[in-house]
N, C-alpha and C. Protein backbone atom coordinates (compact mmCIF):
# COMPACT_ATOMS: atom_id res chain seq x y z
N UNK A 1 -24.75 -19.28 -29.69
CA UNK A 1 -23.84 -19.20 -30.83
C UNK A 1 -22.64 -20.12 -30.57
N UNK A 2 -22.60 -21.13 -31.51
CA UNK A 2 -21.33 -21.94 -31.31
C UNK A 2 -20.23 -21.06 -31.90
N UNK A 3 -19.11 -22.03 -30.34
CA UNK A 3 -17.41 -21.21 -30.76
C UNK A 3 -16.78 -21.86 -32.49
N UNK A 4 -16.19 -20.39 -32.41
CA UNK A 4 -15.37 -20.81 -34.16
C UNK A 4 -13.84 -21.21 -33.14
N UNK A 5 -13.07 -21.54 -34.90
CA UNK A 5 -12.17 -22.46 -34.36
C UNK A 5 -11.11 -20.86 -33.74
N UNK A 6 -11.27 -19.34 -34.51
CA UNK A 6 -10.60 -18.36 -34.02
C UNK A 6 -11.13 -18.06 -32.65
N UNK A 7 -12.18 -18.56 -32.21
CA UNK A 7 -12.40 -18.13 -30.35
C UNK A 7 -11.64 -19.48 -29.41
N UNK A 8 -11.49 -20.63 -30.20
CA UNK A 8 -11.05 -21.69 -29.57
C UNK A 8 -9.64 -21.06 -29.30
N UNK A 9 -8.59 -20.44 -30.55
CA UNK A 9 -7.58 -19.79 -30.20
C UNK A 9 -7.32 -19.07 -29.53
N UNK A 10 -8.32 -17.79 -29.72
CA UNK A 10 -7.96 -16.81 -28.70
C UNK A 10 -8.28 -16.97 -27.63
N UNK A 11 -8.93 -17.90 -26.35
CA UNK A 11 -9.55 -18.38 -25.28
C UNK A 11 -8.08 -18.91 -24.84
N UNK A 12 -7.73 -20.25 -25.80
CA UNK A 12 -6.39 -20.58 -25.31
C UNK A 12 -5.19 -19.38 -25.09
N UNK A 13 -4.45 -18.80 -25.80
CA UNK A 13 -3.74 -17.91 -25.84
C UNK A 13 -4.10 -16.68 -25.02
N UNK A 14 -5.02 -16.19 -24.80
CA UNK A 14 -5.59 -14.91 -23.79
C UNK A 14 -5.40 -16.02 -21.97
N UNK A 15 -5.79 -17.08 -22.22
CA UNK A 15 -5.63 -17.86 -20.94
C UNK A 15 -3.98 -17.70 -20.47
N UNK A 16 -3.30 -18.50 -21.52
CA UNK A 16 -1.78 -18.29 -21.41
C UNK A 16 -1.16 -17.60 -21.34
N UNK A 17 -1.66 -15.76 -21.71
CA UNK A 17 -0.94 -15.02 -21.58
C UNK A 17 -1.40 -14.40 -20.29
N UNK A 18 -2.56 -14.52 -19.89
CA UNK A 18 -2.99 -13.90 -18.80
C UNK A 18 -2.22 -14.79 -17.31
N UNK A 19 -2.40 -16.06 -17.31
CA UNK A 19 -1.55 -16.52 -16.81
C UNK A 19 0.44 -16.39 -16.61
N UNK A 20 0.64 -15.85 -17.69
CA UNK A 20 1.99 -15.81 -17.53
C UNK A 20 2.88 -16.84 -18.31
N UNK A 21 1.67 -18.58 -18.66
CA UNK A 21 2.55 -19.26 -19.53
C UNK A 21 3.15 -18.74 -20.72
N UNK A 22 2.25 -17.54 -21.46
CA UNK A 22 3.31 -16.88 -22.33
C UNK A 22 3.34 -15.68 -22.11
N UNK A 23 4.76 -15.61 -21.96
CA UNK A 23 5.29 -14.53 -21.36
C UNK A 23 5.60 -13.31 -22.32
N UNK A 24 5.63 -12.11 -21.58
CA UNK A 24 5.86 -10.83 -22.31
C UNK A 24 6.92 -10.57 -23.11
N UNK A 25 6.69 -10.32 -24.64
CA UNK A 25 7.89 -10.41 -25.66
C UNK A 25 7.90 -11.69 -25.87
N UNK A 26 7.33 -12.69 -25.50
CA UNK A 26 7.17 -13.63 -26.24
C UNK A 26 6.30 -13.75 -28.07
N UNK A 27 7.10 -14.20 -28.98
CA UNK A 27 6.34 -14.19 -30.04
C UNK A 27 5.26 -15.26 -30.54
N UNK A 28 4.23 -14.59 -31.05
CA UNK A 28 3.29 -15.56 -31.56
C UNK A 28 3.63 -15.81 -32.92
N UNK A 29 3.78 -17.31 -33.18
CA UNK A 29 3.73 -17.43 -34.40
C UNK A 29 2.98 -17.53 -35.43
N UNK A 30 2.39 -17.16 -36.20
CA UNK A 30 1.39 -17.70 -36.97
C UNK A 30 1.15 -18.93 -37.21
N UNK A 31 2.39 -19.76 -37.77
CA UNK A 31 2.86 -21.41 -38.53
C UNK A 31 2.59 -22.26 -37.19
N UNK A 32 3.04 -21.68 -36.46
CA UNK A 32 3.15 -22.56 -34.81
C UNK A 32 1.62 -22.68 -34.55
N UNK A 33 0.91 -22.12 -34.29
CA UNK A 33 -0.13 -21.88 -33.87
C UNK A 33 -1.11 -22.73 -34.95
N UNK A 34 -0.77 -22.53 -36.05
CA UNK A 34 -1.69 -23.49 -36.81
C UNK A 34 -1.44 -24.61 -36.64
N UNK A 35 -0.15 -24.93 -36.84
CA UNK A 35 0.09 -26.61 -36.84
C UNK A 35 -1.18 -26.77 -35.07
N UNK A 36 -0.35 -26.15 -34.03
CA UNK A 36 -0.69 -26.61 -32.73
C UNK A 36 -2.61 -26.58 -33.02
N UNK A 37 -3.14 -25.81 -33.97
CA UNK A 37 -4.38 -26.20 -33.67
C UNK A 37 -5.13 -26.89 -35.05
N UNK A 38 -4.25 -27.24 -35.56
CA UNK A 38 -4.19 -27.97 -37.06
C UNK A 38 -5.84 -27.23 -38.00
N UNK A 39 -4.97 -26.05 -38.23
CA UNK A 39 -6.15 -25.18 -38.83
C UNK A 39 -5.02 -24.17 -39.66
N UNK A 40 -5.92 -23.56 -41.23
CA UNK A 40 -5.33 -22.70 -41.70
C UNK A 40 -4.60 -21.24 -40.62
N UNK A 41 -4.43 -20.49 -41.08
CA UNK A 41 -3.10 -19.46 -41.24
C UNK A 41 -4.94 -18.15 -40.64
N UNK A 42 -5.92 -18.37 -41.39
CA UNK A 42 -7.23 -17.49 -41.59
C UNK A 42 -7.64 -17.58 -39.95
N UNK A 43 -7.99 -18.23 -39.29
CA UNK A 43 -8.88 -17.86 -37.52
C UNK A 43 -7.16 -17.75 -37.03
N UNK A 44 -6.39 -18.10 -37.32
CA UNK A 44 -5.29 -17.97 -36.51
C UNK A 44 -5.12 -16.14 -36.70
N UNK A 45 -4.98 -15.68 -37.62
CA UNK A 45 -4.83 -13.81 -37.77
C UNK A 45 -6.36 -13.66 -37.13
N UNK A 46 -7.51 -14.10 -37.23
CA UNK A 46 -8.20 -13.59 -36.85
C UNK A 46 -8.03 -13.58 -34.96
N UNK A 47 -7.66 -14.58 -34.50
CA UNK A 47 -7.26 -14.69 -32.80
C UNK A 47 -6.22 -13.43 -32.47
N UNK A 48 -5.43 -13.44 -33.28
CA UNK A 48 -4.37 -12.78 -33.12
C UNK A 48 -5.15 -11.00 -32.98
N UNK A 49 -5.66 -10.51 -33.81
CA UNK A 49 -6.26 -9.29 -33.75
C UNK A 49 -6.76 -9.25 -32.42
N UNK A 50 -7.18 -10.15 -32.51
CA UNK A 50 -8.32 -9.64 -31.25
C UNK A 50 -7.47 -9.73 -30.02
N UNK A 51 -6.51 -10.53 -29.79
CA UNK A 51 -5.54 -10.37 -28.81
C UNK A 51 -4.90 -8.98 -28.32
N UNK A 52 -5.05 -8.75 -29.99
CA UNK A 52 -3.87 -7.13 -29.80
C UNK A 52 -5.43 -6.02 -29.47
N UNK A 53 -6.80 -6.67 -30.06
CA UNK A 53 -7.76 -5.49 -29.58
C UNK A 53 -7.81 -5.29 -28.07
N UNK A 54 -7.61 -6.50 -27.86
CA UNK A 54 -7.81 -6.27 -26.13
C UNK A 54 -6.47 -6.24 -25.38
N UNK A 55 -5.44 -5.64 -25.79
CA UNK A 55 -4.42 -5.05 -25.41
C UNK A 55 -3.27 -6.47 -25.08
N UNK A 56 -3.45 -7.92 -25.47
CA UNK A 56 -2.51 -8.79 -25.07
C UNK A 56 -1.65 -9.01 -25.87
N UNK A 57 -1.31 -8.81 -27.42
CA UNK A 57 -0.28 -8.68 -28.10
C UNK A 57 -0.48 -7.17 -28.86
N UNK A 58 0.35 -7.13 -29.30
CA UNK A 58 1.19 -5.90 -29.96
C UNK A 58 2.14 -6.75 -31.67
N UNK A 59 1.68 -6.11 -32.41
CA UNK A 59 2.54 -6.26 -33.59
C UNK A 59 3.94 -5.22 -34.40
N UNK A 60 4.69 -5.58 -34.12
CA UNK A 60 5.80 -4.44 -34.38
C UNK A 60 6.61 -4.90 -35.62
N UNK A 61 6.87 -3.88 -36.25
CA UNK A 61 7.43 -3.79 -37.38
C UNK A 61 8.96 -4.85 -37.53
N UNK A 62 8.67 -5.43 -38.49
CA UNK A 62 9.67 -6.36 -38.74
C UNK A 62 9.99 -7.16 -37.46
N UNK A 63 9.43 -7.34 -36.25
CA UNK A 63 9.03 -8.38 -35.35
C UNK A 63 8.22 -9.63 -35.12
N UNK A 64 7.09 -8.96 -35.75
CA UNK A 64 5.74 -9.96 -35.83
C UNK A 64 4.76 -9.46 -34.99
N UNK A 65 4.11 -10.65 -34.25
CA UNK A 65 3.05 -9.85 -33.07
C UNK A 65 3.97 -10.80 -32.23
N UNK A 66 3.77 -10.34 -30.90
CA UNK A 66 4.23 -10.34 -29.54
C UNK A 66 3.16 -9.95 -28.59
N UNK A 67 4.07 -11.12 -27.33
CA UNK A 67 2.25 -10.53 -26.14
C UNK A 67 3.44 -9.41 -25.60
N UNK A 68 2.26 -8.64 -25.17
CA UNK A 68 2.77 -6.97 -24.76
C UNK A 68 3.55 -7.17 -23.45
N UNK A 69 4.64 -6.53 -22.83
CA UNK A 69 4.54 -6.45 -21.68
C UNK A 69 3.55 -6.17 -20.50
N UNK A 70 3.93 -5.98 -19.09
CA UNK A 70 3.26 -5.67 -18.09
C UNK A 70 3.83 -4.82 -17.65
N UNK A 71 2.95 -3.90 -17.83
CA UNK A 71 2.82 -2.21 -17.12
C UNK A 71 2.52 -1.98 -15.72
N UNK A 72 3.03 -1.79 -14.63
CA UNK A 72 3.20 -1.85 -13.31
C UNK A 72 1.84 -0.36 -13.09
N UNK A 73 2.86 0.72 -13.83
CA UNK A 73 1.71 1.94 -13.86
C UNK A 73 0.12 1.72 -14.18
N UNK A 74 0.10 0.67 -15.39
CA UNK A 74 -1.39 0.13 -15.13
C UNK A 74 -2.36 -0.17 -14.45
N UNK A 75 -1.52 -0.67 -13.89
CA UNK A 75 -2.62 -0.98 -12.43
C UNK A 75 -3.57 -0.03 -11.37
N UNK A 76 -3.17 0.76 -11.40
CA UNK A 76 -3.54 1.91 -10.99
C UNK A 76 -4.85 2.63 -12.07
N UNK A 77 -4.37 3.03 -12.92
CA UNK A 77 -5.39 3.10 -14.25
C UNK A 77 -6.75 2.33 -14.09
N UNK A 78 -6.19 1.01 -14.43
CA UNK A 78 -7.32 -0.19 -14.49
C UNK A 78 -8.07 -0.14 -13.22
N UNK A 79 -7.77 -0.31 -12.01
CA UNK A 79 -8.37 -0.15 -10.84
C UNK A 79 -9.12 1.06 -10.84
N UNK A 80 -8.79 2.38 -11.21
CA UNK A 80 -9.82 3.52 -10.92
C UNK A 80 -11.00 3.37 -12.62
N UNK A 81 -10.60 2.93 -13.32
CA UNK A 81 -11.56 2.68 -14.20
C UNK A 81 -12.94 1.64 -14.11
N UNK A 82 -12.19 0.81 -13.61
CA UNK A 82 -13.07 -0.28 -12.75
C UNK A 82 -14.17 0.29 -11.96
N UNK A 83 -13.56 1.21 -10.94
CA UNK A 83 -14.46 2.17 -10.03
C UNK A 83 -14.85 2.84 -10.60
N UNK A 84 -15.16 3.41 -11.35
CA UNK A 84 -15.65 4.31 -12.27
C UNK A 84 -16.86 3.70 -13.16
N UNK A 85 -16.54 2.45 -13.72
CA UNK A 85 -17.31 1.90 -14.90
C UNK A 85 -18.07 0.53 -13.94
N UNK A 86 -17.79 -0.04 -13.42
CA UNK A 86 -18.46 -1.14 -12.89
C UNK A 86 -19.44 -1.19 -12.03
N UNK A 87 -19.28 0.31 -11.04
CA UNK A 87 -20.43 0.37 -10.34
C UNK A 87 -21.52 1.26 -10.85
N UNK A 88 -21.22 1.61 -12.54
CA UNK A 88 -22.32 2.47 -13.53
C UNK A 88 -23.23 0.98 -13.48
N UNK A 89 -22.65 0.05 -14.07
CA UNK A 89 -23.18 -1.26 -15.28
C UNK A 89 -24.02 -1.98 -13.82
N UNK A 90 -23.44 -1.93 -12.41
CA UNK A 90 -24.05 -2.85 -11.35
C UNK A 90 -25.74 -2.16 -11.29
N UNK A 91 -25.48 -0.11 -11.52
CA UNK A 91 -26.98 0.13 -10.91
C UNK A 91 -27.72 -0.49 -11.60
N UNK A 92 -27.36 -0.46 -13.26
CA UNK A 92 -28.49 -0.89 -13.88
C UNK A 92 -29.19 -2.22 -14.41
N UNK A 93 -27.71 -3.01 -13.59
CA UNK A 93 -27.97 -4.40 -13.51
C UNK A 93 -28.97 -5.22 -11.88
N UNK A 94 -28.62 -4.15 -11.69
CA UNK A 94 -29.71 -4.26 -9.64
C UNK A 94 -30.64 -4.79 -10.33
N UNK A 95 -31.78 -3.56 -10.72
CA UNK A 95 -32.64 -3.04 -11.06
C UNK A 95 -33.10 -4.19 -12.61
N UNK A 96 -32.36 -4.37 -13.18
CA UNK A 96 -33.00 -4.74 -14.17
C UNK A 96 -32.82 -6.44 -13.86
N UNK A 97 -32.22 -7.17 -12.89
CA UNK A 97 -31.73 -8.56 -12.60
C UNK A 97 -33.06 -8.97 -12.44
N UNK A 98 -33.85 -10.48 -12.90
CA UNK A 98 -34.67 -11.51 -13.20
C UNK A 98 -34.01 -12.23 -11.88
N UNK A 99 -35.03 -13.20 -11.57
CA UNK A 99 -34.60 -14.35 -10.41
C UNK A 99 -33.95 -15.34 -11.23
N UNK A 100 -33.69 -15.77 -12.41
CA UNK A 100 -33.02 -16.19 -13.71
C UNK A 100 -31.40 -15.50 -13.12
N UNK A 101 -31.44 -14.54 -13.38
CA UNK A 101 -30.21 -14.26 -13.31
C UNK A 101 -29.45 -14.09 -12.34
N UNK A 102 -30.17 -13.30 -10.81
CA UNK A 102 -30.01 -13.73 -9.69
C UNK A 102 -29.38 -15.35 -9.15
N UNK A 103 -29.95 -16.06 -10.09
CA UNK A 103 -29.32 -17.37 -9.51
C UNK A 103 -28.42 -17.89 -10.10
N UNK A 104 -27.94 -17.35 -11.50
CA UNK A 104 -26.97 -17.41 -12.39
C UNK A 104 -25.54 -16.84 -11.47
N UNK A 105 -25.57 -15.95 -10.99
CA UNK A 105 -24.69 -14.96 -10.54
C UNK A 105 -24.46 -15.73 -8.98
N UNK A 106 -25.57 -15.95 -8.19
CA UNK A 106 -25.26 -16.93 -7.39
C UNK A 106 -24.60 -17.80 -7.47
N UNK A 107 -24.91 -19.03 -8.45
CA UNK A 107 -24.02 -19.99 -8.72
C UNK A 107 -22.54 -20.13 -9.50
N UNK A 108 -22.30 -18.70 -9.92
CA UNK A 108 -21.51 -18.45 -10.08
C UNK A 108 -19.91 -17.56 -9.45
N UNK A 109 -20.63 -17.45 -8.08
CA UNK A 109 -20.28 -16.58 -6.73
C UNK A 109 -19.79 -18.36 -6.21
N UNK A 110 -20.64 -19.17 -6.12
CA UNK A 110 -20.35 -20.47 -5.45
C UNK A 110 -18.97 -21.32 -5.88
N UNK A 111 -19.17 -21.17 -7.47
CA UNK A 111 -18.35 -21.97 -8.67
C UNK A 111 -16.86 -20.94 -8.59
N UNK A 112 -16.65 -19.76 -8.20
CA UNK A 112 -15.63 -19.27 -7.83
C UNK A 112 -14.73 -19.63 -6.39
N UNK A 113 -16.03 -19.75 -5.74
CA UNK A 113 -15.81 -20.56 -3.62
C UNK A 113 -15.11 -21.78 -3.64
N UNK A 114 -15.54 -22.49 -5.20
CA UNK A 114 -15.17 -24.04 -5.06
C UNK A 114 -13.63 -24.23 -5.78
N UNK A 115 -13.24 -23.17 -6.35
CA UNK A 115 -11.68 -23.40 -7.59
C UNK A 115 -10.99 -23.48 -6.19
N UNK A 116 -10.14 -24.80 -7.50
CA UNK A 116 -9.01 -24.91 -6.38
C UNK A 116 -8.20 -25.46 -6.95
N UNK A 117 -7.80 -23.97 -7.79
CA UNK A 117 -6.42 -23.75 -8.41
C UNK A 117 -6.53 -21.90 -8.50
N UNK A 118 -5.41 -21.74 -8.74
CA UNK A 118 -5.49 -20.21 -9.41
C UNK A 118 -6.31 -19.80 -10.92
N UNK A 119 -5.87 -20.49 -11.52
CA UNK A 119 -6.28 -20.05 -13.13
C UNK A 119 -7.98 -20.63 -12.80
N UNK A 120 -8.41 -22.10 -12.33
CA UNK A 120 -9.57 -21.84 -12.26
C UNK A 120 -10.34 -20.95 -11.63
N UNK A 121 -9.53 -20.59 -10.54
CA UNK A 121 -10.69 -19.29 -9.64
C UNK A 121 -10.20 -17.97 -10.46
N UNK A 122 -9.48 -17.46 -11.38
CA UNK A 122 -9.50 -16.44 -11.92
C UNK A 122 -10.38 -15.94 -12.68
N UNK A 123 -11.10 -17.53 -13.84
CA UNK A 123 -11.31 -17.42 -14.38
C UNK A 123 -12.96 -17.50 -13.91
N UNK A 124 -13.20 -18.18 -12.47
CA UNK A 124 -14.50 -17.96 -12.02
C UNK A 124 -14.86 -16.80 -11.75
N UNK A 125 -13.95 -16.18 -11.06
CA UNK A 125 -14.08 -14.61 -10.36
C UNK A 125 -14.37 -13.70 -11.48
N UNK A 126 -13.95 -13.85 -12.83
CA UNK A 126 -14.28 -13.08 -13.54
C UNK A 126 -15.95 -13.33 -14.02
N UNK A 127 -16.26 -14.69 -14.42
CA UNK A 127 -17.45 -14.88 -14.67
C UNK A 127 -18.21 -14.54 -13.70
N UNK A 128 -18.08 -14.83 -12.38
CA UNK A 128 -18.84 -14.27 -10.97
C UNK A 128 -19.02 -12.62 -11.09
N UNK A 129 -18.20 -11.98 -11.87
CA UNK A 129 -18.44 -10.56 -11.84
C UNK A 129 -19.06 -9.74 -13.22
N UNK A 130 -18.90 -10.56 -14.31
CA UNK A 130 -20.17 -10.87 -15.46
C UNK A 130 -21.27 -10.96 -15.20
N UNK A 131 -21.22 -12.20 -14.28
CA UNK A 131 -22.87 -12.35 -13.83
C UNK A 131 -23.46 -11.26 -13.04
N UNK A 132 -23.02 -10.66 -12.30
CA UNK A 132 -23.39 -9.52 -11.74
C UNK A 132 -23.85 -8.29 -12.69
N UNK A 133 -22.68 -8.03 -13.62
CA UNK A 133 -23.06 -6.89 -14.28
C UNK A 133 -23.71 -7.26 -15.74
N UNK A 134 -23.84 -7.99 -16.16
CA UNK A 134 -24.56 -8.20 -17.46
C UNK A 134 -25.94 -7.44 -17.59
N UNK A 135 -26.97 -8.25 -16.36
CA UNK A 135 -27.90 -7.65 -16.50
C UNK A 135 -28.47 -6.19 -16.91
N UNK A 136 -27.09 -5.06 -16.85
CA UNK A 136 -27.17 -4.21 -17.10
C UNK A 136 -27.74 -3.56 -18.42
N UNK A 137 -27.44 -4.49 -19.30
CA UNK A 137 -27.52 -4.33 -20.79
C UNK A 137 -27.14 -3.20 -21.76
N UNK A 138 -26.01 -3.19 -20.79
CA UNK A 138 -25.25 -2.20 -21.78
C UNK A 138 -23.77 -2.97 -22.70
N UNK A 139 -24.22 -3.61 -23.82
CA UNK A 139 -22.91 -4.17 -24.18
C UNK A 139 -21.05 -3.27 -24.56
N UNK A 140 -21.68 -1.92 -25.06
CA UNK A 140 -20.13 -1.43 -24.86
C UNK A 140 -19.42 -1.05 -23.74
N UNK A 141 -20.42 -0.76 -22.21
CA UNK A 141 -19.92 -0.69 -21.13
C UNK A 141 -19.34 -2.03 -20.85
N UNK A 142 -20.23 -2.88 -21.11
CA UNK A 142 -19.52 -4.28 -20.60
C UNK A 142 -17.92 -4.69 -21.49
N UNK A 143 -18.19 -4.64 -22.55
CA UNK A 143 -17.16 -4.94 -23.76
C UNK A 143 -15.63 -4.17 -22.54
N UNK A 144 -15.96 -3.21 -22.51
CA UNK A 144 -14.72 -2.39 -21.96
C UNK A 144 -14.33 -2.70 -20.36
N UNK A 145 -15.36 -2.91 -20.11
CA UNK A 145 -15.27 -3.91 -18.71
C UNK A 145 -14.36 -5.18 -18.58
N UNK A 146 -15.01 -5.48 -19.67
CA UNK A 146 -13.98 -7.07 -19.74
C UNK A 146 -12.82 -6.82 -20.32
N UNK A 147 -12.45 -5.76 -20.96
CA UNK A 147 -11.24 -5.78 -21.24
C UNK A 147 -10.66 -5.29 -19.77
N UNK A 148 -10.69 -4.49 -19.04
CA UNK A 148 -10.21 -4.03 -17.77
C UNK A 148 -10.14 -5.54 -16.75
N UNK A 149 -11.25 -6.65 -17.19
CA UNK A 149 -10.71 -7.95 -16.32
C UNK A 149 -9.76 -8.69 -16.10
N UNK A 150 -9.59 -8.40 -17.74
CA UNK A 150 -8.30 -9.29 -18.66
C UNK A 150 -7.12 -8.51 -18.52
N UNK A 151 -6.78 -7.17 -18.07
CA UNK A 151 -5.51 -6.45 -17.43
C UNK A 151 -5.25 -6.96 -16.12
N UNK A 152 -6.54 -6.97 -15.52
CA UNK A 152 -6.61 -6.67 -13.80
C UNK A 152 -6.00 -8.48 -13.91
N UNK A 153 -6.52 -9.70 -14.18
CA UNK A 153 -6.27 -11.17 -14.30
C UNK A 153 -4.75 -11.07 -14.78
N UNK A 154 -3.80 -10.36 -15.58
CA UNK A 154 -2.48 -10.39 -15.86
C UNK A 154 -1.86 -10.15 -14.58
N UNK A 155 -2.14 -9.13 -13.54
CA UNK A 155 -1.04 -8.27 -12.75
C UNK A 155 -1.56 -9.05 -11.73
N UNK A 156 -2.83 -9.92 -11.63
CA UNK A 156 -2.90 -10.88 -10.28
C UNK A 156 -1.94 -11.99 -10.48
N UNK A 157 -1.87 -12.53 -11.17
CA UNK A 157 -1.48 -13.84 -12.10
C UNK A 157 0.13 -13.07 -11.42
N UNK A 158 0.99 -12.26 -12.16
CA UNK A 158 2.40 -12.03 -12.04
C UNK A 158 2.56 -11.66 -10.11
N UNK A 159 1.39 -10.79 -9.68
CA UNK A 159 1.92 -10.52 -8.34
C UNK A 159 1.41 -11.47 -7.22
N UNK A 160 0.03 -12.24 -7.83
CA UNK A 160 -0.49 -12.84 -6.17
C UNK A 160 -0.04 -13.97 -6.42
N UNK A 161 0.30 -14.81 -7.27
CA UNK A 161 0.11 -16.02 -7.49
C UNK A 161 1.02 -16.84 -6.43
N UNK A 162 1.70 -17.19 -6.04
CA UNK A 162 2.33 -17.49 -5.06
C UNK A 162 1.71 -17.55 -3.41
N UNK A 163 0.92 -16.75 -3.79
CA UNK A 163 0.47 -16.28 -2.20
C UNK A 163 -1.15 -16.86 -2.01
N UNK A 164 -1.72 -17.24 -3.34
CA UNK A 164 -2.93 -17.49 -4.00
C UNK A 164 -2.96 -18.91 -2.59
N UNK A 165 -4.59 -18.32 -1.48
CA UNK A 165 -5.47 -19.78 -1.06
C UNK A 165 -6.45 -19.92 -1.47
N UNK A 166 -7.27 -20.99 -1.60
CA UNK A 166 -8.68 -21.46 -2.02
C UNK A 166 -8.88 -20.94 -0.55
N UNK A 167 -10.19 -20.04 -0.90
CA UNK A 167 -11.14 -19.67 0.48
C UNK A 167 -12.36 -18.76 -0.26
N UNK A 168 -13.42 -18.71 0.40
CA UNK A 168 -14.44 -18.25 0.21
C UNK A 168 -14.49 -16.92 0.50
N UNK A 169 -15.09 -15.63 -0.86
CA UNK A 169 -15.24 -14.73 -0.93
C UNK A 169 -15.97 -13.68 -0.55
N UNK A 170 -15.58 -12.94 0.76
CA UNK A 170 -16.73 -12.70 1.57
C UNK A 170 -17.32 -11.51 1.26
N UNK A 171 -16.37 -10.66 0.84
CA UNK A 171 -17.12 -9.68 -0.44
C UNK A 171 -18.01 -10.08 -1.73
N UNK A 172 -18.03 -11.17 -2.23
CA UNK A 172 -18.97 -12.03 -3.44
C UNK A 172 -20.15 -12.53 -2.70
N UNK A 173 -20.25 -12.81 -1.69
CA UNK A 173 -21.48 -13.30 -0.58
C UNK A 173 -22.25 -12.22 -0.17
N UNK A 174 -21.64 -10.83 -0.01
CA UNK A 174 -22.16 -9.71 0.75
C UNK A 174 -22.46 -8.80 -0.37
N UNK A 175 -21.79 -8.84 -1.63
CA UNK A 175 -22.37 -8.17 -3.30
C UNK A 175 -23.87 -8.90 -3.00
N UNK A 176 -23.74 -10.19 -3.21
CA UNK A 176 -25.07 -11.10 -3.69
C UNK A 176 -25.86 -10.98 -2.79
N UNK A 177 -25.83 -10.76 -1.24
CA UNK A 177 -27.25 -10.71 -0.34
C UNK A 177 -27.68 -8.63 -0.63
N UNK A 178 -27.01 -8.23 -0.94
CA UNK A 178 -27.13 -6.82 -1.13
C UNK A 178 -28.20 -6.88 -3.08
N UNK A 179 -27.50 -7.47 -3.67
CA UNK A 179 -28.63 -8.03 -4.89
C UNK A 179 -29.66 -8.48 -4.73
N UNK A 180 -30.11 -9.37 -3.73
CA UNK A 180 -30.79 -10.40 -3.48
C UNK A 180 -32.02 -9.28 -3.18
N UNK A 181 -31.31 -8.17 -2.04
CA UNK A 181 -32.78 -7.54 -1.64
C UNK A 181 -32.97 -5.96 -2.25
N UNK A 182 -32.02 -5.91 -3.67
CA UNK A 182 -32.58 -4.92 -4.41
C UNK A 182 -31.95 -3.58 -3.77
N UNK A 183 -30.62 -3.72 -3.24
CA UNK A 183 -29.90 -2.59 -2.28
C UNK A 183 -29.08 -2.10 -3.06
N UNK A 184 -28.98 -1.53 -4.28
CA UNK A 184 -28.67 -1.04 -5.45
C UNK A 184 -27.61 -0.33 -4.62
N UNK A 185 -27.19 0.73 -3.97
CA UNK A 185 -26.32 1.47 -3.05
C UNK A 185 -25.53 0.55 -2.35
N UNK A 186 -25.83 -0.35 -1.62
CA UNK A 186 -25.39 -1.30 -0.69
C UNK A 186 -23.99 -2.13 -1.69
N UNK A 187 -24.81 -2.62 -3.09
CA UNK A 187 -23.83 -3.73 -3.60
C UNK A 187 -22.72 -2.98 -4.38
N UNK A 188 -23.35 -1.41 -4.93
CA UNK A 188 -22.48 -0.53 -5.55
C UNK A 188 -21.05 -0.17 -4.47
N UNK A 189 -21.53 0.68 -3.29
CA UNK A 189 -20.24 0.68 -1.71
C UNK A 189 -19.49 -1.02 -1.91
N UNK A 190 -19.82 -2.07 -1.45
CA UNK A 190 -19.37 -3.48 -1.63
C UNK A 190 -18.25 -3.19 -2.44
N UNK A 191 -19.08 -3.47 -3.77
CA UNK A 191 -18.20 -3.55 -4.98
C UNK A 191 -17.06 -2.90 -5.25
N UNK A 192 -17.43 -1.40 -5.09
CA UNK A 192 -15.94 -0.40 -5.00
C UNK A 192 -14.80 -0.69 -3.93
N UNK A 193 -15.46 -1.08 -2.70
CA UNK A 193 -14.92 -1.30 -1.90
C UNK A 193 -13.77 -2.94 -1.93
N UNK A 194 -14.59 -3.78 -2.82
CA UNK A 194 -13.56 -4.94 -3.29
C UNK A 194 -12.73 -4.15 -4.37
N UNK A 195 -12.99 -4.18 -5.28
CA UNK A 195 -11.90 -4.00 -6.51
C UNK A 195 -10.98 -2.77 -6.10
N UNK A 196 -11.46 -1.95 -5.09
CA UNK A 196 -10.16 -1.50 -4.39
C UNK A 196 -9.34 -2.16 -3.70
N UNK A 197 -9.54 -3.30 -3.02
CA UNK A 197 -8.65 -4.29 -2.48
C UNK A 197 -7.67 -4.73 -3.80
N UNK A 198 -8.06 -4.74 -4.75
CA UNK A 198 -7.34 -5.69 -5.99
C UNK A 198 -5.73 -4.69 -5.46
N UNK A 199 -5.77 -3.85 -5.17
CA UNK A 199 -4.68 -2.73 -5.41
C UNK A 199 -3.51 -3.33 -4.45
């Protein structure tokens, strides 16, 4: 399915806000945003919704929309939800993973090893952890998954970034040989055991 010009928006803007280039209480403009992507006023509200569906702006009365702040208490939340929901979507992605996808998820474990920047390895690490759980085929588990990526990618972005090295992920190497031989238990322990590090 080719991107519309409202996913071209919201990709940019979910990038920027997740990053931090636009910052919390910052306003989105509608007018701004069109000129900047020289398109009607129509995918621009449509980007915008979906921003606020997945919790990155907020629209307030006689304000406009705005990207939301950052909730410190969140983090906590998002992390035990994570544990909760990610190692549901991994059993049934073990089990149901093709050598197709196995190598998808591989090369996408690699393509995270190789960023070397922050925003690109954020944005690998998240696809590296897609690829893992897709296979599951559960799309509203996943849907809610990825929104929990796109919290967890804000509070890395504001707290690690500074501290951020390019190095290879030795928990993403030890998920994938635990996939590789069908250790459904093995990559589930792993997994909990990383995204508890996020903390």
């Amino acid at each position: 399915m080719s991107a519309t010009i409202a996913d071209t928006i919201y990709d940019s803007l979910s990038q920027q806000i997740i990053t931090g280039e636009l910052t919390a209480g910052e306003k989105l403009r509608q007018d701004h945003i069109a000129r900047a992507f020289d398109t009607s006023h129509v995918p621009v509200r449509e980007a915008l919704l979906r921003l606020q569906a997945h919790g990155l702006a907020k629209s307030e009365p006689r304000r406009g929309m705005r990207v939301t702040p950052l909730d410190p208490v969140e983090v906590r939340e998002v992390i035990e939800m994570r544990v909760a929901l990610e190692p549901l979507a991994l059993q049934y992605a073990v089990q149901n993973m093709s050598m197709n996808a196995v190598t998808r998820a591989e090369q996408a474990r690699l393509a995270c090893d190789a960023a070397e920047t922050m925003p690109e390895w954020e944005a690998k690490n998240r696809a590296f952890h897609r690829a893992i759980l897709a296979p599951c085929a559960l799309p509203r588990l996943l849907r809610t998954i990825d929104d929990l990526h796109i919290a967890s990618a804000r509070h890395l972005f504001a707290h690690w970034r500074p501290k951020w090295v390019q190095r290879a992920d030795t928990d993403h190497a030890a998920i994938m040989q635990a996939i590789q031989k069908k250790d459904t238990a093995g990559a589930v322990g792993l997994l909990v055991r990383h995204i508890r590090r996020a903390r």
